[in-house]
C-alpha atoms as a PDB file:
ATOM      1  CA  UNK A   1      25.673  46.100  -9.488  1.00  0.00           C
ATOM      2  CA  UNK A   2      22.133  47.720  -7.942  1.00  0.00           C
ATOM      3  CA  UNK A   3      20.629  47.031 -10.946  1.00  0.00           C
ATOM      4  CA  UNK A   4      21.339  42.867 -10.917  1.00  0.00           C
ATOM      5  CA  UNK A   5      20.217  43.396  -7.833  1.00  0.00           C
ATOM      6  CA  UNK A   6      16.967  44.808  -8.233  1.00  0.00           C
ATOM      7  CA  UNK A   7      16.532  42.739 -11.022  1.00  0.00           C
ATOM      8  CA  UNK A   8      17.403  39.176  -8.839  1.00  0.00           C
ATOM      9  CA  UNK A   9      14.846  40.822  -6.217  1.00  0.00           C
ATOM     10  CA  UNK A  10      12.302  41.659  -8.535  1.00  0.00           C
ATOM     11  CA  UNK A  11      12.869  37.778 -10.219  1.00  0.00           C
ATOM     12  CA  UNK A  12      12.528  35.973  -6.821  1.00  0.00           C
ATOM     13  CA  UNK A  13       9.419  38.423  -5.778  1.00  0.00           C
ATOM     14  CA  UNK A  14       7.585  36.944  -8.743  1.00  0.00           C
ATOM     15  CA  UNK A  15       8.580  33.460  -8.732  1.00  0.00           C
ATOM     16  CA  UNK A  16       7.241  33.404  -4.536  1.00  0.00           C
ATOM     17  CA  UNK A  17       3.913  35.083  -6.073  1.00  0.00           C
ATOM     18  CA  UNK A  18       3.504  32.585  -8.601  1.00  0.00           C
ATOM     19  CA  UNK A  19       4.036  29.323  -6.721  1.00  0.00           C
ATOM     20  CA  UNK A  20       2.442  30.691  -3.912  1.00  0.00           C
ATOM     21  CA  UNK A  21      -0.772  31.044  -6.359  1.00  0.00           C
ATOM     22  CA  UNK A  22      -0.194  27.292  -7.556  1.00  0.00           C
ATOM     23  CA  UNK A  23      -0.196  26.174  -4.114  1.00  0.00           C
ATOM     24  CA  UNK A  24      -3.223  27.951  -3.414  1.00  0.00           C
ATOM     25  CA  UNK A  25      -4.904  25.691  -5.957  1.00  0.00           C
ATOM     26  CA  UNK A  26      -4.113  22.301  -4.446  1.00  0.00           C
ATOM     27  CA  UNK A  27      -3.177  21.352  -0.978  1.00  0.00           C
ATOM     28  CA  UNK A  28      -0.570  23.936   0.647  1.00  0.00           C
ATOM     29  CA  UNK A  29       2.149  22.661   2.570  1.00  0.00           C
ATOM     30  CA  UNK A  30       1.090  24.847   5.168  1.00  0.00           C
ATOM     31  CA  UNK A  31      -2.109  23.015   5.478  1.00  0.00           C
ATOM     32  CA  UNK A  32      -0.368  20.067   6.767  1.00  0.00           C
ATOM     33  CA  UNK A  33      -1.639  19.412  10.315  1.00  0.00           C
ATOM     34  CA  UNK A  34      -3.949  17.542  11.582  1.00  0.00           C
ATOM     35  CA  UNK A  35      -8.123  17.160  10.724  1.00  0.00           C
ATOM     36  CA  UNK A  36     -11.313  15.516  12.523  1.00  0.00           C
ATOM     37  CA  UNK A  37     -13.141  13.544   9.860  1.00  0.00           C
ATOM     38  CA  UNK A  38     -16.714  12.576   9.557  1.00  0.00           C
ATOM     39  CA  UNK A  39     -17.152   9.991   7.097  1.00  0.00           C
ATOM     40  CA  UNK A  40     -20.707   9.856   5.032  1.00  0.00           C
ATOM     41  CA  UNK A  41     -20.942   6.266   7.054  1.00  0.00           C
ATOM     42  CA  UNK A  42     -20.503   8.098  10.127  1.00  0.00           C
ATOM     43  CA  UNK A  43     -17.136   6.888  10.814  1.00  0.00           C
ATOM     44  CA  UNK A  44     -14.971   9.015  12.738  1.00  0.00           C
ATOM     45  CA  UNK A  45     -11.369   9.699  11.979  1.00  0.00           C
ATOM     46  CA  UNK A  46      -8.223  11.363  12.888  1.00  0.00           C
ATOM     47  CA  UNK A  47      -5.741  12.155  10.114  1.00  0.00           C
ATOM     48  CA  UNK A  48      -2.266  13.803   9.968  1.00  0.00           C
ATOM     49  CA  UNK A  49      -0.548  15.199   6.560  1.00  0.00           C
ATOM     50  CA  UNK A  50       3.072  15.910   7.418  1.00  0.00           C
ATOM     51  CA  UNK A  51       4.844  18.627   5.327  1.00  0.00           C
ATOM     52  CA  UNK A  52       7.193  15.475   4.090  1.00  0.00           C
ATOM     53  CA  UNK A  53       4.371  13.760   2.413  1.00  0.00           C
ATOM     54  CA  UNK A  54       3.330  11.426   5.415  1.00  0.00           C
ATOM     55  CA  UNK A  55      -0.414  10.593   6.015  1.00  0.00           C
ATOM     56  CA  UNK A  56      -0.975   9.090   9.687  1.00  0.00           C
ATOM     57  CA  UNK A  57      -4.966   7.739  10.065  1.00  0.00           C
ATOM     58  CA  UNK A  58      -6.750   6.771  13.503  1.00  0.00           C
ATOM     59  CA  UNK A  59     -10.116   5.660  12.962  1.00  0.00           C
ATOM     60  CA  UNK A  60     -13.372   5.399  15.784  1.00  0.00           C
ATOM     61  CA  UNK A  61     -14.142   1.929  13.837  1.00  0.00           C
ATOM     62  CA  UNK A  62     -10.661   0.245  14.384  1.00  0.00           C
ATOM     63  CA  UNK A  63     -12.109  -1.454  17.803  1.00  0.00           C
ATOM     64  CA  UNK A  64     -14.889  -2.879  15.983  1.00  0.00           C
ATOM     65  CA  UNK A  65     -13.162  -4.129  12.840  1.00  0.00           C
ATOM     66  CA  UNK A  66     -10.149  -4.972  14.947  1.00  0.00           C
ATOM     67  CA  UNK A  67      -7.309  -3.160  12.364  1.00  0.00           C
ATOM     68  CA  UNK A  68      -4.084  -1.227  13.046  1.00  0.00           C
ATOM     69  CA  UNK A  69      -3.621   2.196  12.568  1.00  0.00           C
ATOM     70  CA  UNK A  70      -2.924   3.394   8.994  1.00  0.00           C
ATOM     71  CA  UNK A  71      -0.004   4.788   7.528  1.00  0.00           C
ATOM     72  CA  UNK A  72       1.050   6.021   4.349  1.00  0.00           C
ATOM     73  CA  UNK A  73       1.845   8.875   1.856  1.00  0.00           C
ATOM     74  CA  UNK A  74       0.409  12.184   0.293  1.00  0.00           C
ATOM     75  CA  UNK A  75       0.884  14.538  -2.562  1.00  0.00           C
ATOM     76  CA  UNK A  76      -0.934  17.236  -4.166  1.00  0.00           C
ATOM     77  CA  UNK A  77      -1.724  16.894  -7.761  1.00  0.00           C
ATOM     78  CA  UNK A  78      -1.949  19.551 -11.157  1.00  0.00           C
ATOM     79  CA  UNK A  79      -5.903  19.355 -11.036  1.00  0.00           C
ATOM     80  CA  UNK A  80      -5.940  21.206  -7.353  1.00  0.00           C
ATOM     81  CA  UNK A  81      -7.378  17.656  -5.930  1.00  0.00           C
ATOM     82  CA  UNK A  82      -4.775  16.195  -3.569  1.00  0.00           C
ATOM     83  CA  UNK A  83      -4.257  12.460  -3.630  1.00  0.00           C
ATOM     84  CA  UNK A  84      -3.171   9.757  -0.220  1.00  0.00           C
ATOM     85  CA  UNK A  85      -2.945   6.311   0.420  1.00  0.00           C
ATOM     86  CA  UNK A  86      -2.815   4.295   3.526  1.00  0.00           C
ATOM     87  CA  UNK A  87      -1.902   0.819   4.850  1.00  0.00           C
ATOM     88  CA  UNK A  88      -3.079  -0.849   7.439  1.00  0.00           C
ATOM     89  CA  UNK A  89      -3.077  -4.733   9.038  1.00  0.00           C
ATOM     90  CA  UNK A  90      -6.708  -5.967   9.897  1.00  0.00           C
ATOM     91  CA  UNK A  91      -6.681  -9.197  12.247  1.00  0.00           C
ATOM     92  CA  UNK A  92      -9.096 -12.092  13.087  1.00  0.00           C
ATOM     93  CA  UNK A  93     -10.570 -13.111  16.245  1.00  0.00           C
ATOM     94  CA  UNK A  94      -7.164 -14.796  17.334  1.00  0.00           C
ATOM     95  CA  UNK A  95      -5.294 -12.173  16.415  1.00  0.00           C
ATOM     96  CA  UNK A  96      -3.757 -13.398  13.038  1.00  0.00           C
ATOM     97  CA  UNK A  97      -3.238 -11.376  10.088  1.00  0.00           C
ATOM     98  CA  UNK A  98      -6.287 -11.281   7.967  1.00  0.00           C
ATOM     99  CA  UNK A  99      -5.418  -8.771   5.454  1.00  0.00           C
ATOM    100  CA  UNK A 100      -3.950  -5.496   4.432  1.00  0.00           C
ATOM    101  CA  UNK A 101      -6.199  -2.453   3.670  1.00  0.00           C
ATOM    102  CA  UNK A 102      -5.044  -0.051   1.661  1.00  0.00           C
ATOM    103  CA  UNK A 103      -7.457   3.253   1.723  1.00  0.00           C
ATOM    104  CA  UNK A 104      -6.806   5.453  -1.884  1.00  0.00           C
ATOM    105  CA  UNK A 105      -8.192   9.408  -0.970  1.00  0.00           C
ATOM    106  CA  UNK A 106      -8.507  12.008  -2.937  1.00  0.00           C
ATOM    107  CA  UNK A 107      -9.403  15.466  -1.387  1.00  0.00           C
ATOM    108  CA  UNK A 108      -9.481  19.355  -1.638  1.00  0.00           C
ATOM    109  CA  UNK A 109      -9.442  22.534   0.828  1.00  0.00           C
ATOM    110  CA  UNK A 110     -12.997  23.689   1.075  1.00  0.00           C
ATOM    111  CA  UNK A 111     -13.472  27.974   1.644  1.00  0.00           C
ATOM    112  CA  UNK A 112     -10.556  29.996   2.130  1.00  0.00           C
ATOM    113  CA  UNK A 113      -8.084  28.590   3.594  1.00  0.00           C
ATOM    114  CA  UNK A 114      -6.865  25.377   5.707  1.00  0.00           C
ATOM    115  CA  UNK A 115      -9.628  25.332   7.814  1.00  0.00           C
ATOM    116  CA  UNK A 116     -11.999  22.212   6.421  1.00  0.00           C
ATOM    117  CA  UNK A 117     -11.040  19.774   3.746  1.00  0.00           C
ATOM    118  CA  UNK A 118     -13.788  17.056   2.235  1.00  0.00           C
ATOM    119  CA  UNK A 119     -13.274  14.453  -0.357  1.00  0.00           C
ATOM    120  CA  UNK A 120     -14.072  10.703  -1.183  1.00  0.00           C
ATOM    121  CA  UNK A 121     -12.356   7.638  -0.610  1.00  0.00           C
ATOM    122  CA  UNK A 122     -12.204   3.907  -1.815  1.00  0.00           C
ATOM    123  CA  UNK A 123     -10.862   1.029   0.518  1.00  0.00           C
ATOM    124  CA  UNK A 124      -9.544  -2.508  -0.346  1.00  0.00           C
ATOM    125  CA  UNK A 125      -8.735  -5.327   1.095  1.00  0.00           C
ATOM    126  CA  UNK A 126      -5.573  -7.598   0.101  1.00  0.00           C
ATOM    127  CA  UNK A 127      -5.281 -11.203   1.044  1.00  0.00           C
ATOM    128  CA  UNK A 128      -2.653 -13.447   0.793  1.00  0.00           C
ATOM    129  CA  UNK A 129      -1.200 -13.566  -2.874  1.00  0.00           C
ATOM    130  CA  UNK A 130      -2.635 -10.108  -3.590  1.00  0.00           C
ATOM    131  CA  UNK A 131      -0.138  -7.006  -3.327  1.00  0.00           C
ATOM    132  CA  UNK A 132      -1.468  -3.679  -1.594  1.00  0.00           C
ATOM    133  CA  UNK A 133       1.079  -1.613  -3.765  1.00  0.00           C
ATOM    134  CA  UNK A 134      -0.951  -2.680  -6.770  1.00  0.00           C
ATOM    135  CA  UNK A 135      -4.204  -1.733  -6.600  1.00  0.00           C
ATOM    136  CA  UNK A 136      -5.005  -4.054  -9.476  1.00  0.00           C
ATOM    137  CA  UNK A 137      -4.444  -7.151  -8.017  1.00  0.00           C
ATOM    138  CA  UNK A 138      -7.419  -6.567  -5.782  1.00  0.00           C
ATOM    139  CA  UNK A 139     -10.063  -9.258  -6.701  1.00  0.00           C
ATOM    140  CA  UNK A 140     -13.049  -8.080  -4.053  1.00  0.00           C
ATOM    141  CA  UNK A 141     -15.266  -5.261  -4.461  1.00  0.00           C
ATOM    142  CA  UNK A 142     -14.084  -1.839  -3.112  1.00  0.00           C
ATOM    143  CA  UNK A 143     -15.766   0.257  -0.219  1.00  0.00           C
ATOM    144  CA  UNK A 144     -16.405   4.046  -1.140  1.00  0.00           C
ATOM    145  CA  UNK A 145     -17.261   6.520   0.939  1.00  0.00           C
ATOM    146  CA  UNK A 146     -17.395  10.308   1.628  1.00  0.00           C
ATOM    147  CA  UNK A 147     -15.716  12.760   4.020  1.00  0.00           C
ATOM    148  CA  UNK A 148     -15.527  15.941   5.567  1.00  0.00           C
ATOM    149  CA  UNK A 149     -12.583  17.544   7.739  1.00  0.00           C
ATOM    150  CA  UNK A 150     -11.853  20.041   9.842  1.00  0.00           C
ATOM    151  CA  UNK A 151      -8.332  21.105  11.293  1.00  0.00           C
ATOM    152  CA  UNK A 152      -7.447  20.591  14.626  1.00  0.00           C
ATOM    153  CA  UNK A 153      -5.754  24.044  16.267  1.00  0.00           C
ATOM    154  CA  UNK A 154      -4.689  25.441  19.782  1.00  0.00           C
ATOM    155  CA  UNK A 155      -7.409  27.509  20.675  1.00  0.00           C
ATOM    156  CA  UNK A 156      -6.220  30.896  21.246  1.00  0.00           C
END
């Protein structure tokens, strides 16, 4: 009996250590939170990665270019980048929909750990007959851009 216990301990001790090595790689579900983002542009932006795979985005630049907030999902991927998409409603002058944006980021931890994160982005723009949950129906041009990100913490 002690020794299929040792033996269940000493199984479970290794199989923490080794997916606590291949979360170390990617994006750890303890680094969900929330990060500050500079954008290459110079585009400010607040972003949220829930432990459930939500992505919430707030962005200095939705006054000017009169969109919603952004919404979507996020997942961490075998090559240690991380991957998220988000969805948001952009509006004309009256107030009618214009289109749907849908912003594709890919990202990584930078240093040890949580701290910053940087990565790139690409953002389209879907009009009417076009469908945001296929990238490939996308006829315009996409935007690309650049970003850094630090976490956002209580100070102590």
């Amino acid at each position: 009996m002690r020794t299929q216990s040792v033996s269940t301990l000493l199984f479970v001790l290794l199989l923490l250590g080794f997916s606590a090595s291949v979360l170390a790689d990617g994006f750890p579900e303890d680094c969900a939170g929330t990060f500050l983002t500079q954008e290459g542009s110079g585009a400010k932006s607040i972003w949220t990665f829930g432990q459930d795979g939500t992505f919430l985005g707030t962005s200095s630049t939705q006054k000017v270019f009169n969109f919603s907030n952004q919404q979507g999902v996020w997942q961490s991927d075998d090559s240690g980048n991380n991957k998220g998409v988000f969805l948001d409603f952009s509006f004309d002058a009256s107030g009618a929909l214009l289109n749907i944006g849908r912003v594709d980021v890919v990202f990584h931890t930078v240093g040890h750990g949580c701290s910053k994160i940087a990565g790139s982005f690409s953002l389209r723009f879907f009009t009417a007959g076009e469908d945001p949950l296929n990238p490939g129906s996308d006829t315009g041009t996409p935007i690309t851009d650049t970003f850094t990100g630090r976490r956002l913490t209580v100070a102590h």
